[in-house]
C-alpha atoms as a PDB file:
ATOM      1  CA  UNK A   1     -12.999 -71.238  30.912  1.00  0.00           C
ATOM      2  CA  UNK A   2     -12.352 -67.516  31.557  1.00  0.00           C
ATOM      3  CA  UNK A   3     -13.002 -65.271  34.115  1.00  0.00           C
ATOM      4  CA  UNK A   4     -15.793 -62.308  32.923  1.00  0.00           C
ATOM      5  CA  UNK A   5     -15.903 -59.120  34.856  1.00  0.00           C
ATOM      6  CA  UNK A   6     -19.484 -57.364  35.420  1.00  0.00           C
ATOM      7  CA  UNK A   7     -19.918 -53.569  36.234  1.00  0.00           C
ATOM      8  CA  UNK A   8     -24.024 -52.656  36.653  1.00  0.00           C
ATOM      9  CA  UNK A   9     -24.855 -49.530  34.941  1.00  0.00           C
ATOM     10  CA  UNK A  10     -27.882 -48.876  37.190  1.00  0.00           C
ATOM     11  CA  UNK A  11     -26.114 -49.521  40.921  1.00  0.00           C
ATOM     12  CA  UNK A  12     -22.366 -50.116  40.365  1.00  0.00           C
ATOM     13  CA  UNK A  13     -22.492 -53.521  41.565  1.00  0.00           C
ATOM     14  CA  UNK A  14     -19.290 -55.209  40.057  1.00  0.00           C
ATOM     15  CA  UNK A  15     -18.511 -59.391  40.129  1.00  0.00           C
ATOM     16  CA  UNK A  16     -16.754 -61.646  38.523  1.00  0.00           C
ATOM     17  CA  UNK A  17     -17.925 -64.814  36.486  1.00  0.00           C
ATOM     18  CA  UNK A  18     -16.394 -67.865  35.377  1.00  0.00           C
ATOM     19  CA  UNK A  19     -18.368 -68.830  32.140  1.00  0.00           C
ATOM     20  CA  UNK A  20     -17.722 -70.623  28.816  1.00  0.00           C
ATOM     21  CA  UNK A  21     -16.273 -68.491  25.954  1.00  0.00           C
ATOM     22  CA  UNK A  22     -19.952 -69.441  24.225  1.00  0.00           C
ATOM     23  CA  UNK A  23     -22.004 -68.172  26.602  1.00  0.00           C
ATOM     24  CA  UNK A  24     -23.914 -65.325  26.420  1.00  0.00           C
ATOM     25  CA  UNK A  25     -23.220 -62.436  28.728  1.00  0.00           C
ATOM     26  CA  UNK A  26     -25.322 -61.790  31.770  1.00  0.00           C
ATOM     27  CA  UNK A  27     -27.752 -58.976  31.668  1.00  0.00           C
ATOM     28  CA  UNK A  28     -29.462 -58.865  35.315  1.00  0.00           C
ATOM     29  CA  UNK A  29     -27.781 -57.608  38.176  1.00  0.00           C
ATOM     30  CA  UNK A  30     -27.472 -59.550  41.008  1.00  0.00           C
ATOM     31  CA  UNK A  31     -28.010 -56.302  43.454  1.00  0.00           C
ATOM     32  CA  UNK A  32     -30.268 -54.868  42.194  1.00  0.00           C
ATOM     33  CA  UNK A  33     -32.116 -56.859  39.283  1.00  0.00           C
ATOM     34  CA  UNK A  34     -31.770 -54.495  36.864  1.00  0.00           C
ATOM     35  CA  UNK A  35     -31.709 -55.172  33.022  1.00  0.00           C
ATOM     36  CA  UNK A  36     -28.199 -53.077  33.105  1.00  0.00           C
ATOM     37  CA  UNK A  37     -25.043 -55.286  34.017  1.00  0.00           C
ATOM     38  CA  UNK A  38     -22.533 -55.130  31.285  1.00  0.00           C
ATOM     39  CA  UNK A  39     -18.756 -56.941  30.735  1.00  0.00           C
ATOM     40  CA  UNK A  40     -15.886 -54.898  31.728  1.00  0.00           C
ATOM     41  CA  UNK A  41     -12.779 -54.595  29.013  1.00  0.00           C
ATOM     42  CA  UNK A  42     -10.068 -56.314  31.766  1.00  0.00           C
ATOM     43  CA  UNK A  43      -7.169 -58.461  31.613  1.00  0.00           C
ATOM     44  CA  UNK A  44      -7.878 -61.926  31.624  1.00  0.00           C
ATOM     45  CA  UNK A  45      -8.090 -64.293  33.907  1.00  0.00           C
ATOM     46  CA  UNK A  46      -8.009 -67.748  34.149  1.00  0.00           C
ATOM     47  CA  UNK A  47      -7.512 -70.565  36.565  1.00  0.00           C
ATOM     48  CA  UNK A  48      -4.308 -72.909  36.500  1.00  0.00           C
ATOM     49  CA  UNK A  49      -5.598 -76.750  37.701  1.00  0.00           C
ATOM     50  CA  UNK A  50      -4.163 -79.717  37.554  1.00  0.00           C
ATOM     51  CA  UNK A  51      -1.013 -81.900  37.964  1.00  0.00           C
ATOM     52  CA  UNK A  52       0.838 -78.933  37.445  1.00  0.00           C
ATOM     53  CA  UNK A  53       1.641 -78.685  33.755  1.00  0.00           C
ATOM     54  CA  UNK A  54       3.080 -75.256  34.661  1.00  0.00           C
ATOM     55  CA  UNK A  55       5.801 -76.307  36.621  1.00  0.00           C
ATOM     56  CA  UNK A  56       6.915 -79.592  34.466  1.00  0.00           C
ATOM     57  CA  UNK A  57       6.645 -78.741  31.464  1.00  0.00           C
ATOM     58  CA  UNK A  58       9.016 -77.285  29.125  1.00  0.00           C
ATOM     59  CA  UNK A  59      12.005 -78.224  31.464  1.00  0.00           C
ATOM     60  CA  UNK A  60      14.198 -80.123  30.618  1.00  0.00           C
ATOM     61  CA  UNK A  61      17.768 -82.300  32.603  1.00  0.00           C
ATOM     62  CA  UNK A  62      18.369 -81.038  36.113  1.00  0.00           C
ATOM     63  CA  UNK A  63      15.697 -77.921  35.931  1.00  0.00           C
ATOM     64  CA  UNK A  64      12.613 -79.910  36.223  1.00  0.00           C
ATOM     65  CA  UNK A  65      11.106 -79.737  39.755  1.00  0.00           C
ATOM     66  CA  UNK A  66      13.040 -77.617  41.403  1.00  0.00           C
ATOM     67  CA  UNK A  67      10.409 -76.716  43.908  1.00  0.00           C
ATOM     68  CA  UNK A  68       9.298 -80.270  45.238  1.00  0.00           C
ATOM     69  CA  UNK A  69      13.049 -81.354  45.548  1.00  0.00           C
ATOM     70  CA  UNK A  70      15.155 -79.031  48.010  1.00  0.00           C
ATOM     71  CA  UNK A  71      17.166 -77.880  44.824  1.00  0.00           C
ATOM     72  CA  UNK A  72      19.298 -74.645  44.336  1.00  0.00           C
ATOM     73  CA  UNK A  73      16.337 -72.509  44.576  1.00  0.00           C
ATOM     74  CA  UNK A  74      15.109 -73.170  47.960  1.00  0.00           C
ATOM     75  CA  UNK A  75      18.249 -72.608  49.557  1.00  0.00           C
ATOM     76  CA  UNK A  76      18.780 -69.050  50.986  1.00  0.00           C
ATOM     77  CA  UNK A  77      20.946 -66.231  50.319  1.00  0.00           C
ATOM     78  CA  UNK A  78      24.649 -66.118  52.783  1.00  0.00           C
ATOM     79  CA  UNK A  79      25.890 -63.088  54.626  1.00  0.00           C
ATOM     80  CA  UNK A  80      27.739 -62.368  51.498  1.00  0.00           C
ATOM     81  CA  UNK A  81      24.468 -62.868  49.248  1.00  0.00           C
ATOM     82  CA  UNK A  82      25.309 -65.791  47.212  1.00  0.00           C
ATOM     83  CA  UNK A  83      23.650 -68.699  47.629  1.00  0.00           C
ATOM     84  CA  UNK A  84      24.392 -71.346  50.403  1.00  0.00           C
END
């Protein structure tokens, strides 16, 4: 489900509301319960949940889970700036 942004004509009052993409925009502000709130042109948002599809997926061999299992990436940086 996205993430709508709100801007109220009347007060200014912004929010943010997670809806279905059929549902019909809100109308009455929650500040001031005026017939006025309208949805903001933004970027979209949306919410990552789960197992973490994100960060298996699409990996393949020796790059899959590189976070969870002390690989190359969570080592730091030497004196010299390569990695340890």
């Amino acid at each position: 489900m996205p993430i709508y942004e709100y801007e109220c004509k009347a007060c200014g009052h912004r929010l943010e509301k997670l809806q279905k993409i059929s549902a019909e925009p809100l109308k009455d502000c929650p500040a001031c319960e005026a017939d006025e709130l309208s949805r903001l042109i933004s970027a979209a948002g949306f919410r990552l949940a789960g197992g973490g599809w994100y960060e298996t997926d699409f990996k393949t061999g020796s790059k899959k889970n590189l976070a969870g299992e002390g690989g190359k990436a969570d080592k730091a940086p030497s004196k010299d700036g390569a990695a340890a």
